[in-house]
N, C-alpha and C. Protein backbone atom coordinates (compact mmCIF):
# COMPACT_ATOMS: atom_id res chain seq x y z
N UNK A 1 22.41 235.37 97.04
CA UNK A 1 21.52 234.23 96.79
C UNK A 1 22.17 233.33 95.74
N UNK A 2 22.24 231.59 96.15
CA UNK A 2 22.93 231.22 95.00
C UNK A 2 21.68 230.88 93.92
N UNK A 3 22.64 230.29 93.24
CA UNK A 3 21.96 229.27 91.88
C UNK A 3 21.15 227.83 92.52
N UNK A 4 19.45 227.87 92.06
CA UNK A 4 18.94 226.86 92.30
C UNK A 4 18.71 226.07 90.95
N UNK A 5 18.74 224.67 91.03
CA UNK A 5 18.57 223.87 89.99
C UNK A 5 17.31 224.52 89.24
N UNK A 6 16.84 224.08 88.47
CA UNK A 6 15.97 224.33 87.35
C UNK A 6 15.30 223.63 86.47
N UNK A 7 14.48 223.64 85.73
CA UNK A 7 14.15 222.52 84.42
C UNK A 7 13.92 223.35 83.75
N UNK A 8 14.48 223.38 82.35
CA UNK A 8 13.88 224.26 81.14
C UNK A 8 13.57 223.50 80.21
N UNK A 9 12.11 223.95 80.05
CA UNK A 9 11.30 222.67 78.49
C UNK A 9 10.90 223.17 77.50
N UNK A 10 11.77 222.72 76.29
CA UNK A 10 11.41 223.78 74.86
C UNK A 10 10.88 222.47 74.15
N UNK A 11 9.60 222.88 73.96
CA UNK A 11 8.93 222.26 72.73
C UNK A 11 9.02 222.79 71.48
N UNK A 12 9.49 221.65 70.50
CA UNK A 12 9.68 222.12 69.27
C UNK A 12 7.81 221.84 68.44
N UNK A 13 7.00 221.73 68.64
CA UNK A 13 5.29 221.85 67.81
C UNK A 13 5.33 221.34 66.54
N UNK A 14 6.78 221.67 65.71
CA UNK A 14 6.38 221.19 64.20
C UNK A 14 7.61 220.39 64.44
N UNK A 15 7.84 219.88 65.25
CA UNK A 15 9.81 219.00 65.20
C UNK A 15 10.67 219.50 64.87
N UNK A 16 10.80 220.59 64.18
CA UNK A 16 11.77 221.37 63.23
C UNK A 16 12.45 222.49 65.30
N UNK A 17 14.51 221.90 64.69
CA UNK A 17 14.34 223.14 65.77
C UNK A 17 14.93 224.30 65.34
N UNK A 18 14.57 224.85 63.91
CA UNK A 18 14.91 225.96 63.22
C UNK A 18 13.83 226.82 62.98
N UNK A 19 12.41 226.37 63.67
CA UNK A 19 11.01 226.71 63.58
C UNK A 19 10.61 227.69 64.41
N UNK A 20 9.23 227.19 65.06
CA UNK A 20 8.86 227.69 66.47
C UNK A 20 9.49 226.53 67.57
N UNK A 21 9.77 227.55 68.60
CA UNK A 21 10.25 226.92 69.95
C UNK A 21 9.36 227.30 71.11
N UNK A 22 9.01 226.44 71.74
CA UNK A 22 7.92 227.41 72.76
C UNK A 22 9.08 226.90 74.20
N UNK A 23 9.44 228.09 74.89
CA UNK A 23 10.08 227.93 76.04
C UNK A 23 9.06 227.88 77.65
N UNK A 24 9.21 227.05 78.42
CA UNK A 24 9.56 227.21 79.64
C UNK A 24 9.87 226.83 80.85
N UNK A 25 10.04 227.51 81.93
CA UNK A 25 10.78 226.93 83.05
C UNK A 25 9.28 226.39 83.56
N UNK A 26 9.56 225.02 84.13
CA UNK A 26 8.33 224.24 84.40
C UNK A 26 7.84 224.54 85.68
N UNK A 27 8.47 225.10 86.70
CA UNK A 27 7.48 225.85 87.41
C UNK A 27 7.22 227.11 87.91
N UNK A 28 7.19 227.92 86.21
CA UNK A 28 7.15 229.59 86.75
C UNK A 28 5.98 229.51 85.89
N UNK A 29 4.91 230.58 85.75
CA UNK A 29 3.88 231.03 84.97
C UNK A 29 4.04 231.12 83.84
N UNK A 30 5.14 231.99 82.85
CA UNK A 30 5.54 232.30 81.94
C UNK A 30 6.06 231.52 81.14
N UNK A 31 5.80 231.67 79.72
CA UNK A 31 6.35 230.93 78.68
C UNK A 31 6.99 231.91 77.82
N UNK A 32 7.76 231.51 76.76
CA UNK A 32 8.09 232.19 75.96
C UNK A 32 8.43 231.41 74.44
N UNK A 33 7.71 232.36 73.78
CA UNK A 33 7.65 231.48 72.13
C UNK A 33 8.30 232.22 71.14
N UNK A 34 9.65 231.61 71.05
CA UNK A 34 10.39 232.27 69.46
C UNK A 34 9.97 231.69 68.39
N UNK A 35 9.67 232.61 67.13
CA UNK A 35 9.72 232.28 65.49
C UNK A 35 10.25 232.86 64.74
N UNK A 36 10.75 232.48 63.89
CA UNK A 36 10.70 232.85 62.36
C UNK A 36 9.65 233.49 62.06
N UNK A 37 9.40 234.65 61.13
CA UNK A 37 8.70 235.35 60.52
C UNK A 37 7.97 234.78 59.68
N UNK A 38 8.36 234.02 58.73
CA UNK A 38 7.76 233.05 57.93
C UNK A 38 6.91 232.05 58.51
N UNK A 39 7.06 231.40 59.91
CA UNK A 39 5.80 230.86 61.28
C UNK A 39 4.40 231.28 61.59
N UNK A 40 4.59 232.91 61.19
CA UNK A 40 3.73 233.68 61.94
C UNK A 40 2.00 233.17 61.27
N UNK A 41 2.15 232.73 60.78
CA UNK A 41 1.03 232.05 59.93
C UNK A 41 0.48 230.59 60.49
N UNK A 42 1.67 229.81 60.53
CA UNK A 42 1.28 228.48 61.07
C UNK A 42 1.09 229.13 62.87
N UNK A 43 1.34 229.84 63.55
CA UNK A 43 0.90 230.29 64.72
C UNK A 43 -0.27 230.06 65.00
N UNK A 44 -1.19 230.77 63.52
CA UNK A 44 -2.54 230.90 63.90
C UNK A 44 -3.61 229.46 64.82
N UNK A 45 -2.96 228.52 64.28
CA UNK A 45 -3.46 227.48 64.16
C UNK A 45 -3.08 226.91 65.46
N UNK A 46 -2.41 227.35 66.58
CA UNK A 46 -1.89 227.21 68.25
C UNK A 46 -2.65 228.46 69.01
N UNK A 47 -2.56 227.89 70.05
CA UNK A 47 -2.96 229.40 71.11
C UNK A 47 -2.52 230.00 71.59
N UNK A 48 -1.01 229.88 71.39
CA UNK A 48 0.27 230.60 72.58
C UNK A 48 0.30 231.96 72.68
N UNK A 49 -0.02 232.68 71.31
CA UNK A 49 0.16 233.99 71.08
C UNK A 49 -0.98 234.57 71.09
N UNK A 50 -2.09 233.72 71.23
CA UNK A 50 -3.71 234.61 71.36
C UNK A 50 -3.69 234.70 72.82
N UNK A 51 -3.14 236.09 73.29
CA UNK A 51 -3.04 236.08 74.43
C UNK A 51 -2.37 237.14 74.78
N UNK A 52 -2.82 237.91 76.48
CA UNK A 52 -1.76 239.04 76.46
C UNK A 52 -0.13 238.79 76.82
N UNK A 53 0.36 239.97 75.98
CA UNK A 53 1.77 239.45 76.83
C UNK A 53 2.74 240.47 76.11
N UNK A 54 3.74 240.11 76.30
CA UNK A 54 5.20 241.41 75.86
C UNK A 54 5.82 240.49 74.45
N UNK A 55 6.37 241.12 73.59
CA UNK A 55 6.56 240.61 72.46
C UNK A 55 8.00 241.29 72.08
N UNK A 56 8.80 241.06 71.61
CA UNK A 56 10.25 241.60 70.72
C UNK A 56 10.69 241.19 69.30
N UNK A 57 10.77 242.07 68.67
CA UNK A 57 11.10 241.98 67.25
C UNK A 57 12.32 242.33 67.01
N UNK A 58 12.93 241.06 66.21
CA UNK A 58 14.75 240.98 65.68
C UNK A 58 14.82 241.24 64.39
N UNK A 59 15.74 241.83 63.85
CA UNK A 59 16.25 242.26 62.37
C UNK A 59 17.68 242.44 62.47
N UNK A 60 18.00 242.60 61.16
CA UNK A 60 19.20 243.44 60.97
C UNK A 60 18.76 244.55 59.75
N UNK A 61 19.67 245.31 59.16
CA UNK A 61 20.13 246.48 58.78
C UNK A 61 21.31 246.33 58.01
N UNK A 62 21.26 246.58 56.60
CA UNK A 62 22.24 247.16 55.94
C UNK A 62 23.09 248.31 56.60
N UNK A 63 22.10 249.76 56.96
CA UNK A 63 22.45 250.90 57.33
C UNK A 63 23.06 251.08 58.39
N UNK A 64 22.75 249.96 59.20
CA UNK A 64 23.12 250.07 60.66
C UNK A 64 24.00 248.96 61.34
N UNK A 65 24.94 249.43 61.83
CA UNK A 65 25.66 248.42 62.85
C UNK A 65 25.35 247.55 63.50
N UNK A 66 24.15 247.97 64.52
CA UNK A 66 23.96 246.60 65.16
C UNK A 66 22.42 246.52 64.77
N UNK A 67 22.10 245.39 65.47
CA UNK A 67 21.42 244.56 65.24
C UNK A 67 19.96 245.24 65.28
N UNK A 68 18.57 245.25 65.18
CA UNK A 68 17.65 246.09 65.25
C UNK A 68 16.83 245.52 66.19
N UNK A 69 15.90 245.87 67.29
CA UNK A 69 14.51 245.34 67.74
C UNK A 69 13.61 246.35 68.14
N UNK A 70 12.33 245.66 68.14
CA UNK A 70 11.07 247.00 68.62
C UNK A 70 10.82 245.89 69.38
N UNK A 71 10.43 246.62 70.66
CA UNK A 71 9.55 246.03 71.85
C UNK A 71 8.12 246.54 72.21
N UNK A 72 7.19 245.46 72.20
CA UNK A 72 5.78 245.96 72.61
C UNK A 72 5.04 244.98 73.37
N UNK A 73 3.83 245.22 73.29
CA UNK A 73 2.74 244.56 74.32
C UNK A 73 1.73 244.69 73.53
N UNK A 74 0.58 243.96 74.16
CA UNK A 74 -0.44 243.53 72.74
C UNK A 74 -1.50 242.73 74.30
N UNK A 75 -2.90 242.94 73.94
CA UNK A 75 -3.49 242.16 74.58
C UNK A 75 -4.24 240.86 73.85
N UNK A 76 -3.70 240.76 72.40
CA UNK A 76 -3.71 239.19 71.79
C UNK A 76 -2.17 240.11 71.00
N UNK A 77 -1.48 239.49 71.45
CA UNK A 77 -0.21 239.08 70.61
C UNK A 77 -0.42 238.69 69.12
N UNK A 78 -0.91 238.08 68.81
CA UNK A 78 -1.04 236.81 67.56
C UNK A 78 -1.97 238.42 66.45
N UNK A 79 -2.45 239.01 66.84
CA UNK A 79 -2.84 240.36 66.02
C UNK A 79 -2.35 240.82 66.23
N UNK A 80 -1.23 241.67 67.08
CA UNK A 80 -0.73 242.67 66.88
C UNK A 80 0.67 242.46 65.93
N UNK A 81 0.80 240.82 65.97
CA UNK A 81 2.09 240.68 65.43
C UNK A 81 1.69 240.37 64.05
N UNK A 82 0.64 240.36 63.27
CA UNK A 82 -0.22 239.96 62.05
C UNK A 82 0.38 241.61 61.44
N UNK A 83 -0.08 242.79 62.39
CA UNK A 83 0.27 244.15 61.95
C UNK A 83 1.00 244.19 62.22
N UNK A 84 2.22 244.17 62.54
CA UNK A 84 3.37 244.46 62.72
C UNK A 84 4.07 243.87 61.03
N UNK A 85 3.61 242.17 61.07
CA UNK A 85 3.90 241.72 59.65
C UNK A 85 3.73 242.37 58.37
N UNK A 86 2.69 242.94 58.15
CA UNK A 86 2.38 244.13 57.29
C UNK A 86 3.12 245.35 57.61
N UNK A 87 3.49 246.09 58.13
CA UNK A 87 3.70 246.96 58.62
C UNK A 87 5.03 247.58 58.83
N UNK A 88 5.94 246.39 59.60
CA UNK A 88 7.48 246.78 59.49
C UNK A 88 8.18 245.80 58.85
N UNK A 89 9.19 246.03 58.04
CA UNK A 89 9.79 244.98 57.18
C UNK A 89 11.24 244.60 57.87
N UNK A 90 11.82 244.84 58.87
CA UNK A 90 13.06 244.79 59.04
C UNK A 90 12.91 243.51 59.89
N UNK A 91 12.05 242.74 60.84
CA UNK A 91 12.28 241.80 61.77
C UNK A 91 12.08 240.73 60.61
N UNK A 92 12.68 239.48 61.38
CA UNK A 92 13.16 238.06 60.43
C UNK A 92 12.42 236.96 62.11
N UNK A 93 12.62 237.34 62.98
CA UNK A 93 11.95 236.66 63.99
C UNK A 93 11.30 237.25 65.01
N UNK A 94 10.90 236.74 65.80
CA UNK A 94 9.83 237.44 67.11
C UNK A 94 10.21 236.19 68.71
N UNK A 95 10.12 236.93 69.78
CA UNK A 95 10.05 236.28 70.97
C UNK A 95 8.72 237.14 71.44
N UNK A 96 7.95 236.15 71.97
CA UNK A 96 6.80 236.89 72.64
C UNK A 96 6.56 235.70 74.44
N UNK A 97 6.23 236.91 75.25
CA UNK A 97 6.44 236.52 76.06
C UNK A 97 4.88 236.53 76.93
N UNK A 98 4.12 235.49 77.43
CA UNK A 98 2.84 235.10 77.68
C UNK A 98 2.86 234.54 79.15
N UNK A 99 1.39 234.43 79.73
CA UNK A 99 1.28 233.87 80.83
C UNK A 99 0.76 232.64 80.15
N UNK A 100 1.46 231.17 80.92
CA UNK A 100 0.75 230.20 80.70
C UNK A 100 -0.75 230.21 81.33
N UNK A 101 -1.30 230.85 82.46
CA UNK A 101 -2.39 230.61 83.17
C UNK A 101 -3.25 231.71 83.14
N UNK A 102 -2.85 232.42 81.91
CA UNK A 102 -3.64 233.58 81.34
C UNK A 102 -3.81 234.66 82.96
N UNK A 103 -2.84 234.75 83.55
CA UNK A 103 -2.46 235.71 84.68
C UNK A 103 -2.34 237.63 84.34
N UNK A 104 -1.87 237.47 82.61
CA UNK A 104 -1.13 238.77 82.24
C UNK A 104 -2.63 239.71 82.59
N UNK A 105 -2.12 241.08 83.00
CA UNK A 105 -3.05 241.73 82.38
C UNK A 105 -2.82 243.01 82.00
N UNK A 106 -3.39 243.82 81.13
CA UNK A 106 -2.81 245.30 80.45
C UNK A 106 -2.10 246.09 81.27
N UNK A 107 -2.77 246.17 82.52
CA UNK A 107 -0.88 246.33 83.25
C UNK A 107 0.42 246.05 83.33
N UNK A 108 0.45 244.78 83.48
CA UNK A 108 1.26 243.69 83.74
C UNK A 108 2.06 244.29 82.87
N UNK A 109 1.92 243.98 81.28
CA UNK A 109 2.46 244.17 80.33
C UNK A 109 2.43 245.30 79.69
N UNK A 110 2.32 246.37 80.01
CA UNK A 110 2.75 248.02 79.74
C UNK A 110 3.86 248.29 80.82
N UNK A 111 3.89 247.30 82.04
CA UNK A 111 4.97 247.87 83.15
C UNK A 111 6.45 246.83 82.12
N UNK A 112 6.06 245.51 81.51
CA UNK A 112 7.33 245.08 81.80
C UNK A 112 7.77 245.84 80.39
N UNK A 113 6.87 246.41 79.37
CA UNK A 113 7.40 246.89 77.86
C UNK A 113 8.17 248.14 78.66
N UNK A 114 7.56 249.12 79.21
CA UNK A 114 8.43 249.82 80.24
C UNK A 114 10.08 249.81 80.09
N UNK A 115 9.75 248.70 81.42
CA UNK A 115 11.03 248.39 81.83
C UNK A 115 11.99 247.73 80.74
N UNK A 116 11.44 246.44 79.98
CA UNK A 116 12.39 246.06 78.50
C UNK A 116 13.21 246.97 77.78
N UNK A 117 12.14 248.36 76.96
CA UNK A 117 12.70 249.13 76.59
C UNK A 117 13.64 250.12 76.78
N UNK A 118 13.17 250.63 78.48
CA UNK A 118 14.59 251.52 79.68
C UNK A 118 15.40 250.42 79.53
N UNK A 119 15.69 249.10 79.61
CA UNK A 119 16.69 248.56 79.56
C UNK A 119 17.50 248.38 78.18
N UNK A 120 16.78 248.40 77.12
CA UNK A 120 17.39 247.77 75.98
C UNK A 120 18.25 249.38 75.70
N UNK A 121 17.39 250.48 75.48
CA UNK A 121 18.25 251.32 75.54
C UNK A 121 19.51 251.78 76.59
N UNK A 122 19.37 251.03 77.79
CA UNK A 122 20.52 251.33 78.67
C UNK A 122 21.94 250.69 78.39
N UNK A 123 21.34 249.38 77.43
CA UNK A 123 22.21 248.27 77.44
C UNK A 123 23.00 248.95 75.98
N UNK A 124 21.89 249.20 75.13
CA UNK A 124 22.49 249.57 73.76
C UNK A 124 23.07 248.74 72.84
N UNK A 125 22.65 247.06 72.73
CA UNK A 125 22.93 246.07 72.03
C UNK A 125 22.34 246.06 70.95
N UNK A 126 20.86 246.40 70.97
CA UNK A 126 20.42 246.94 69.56
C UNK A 126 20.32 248.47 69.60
N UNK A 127 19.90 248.59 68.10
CA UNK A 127 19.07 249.70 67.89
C UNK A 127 18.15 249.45 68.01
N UNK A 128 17.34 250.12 68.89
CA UNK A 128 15.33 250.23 69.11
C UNK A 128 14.71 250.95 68.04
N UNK A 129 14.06 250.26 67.43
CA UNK A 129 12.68 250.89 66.82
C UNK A 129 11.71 251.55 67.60
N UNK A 130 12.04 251.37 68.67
CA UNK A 130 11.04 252.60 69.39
C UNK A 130 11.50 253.74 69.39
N UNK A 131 10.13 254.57 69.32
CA UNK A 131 10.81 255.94 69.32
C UNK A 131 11.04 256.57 70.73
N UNK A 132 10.43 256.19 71.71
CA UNK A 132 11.03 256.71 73.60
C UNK A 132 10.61 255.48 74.08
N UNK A 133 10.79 255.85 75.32
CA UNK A 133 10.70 254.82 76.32
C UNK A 133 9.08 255.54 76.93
N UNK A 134 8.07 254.56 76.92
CA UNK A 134 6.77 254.94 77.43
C UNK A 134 7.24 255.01 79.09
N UNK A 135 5.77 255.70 79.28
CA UNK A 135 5.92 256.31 80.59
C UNK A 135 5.30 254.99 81.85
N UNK A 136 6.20 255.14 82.37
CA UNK A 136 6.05 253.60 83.63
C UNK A 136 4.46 253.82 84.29
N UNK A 137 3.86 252.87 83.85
CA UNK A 137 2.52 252.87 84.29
C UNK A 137 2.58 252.23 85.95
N UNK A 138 1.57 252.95 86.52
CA UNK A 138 1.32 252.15 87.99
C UNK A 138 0.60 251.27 87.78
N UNK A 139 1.49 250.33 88.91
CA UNK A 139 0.85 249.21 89.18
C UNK A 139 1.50 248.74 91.21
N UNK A 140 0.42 248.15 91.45
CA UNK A 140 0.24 247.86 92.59
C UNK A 140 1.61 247.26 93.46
N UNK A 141 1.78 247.37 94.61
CA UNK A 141 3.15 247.02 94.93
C UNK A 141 3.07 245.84 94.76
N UNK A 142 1.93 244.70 95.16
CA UNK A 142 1.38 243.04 94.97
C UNK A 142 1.73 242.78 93.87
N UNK A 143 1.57 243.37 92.36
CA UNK A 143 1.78 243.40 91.14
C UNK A 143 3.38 243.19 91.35
């Protein structure tokens, strides 16, 4: 199958493009919103992340070679990443990944944390903060 053209639209929200970026391809469902850690506050005040969806956390490490991330799912993002802020000190940014048409649902997103995490450990580019790979939830072949 080849390569079909595309449009990719990143809104920068505060103008800054060292900020939040909200990504997406303009005609798939999905968006995706990177920040800074220091953002996670002005977030509150948007709706992107009140919402279900798959989320990834970036750091580095003195101790460690490469680079660090934890992968999860959240059925409002925008709280689970509030605890996470309290909670783990090593991430400096976040990608969280949402349905624009509020499509996700607690399936959805326990199958793709799943699969993210079997992959990130297959790939081995970071170190995972997870401690296993959760167990692949069913979901419908339609799903």
């Amino acid at each position: 199958m080849g390569n079909r053209p595309q449009t990719i639209q990143i809104f920068l929200p505060d103008g800054s493009p060292r900020s939040v970026k909200i990504a997406e391809i303009t005609n798939r469902v999905v968006k995706a919103i990177l920040f800074p850690r220091t953002k996670l506050e002005y977030l509150n005040s948007r709706k992107e992340l009140k919402n279900v969806g798959l989320y990834f956390l970036f750091g580095e490490s003195v101790e460690r070679s490469k680079p660090l991330a934890y992968i999860g799912e959240a059925e409002d993002c925008l709280t689970r990443l509030k605890q996470h802020n309290r909670e783990k000190e090593f991430w400096n940014y976040a990608v969280a990944i949402v349905s624009k048409i509020r499509a996700f649902t607690k399936a959805h997103v326990k199958y793709l944390e799943h699969i993210a995490i079997k992959t990130a450990k297959e790939v081995n580019r970071f170190d995972t903060e997870n401690s296993g790979i959760p167990a692949k939830p069913f979901v419908t072949e339609s799903m």
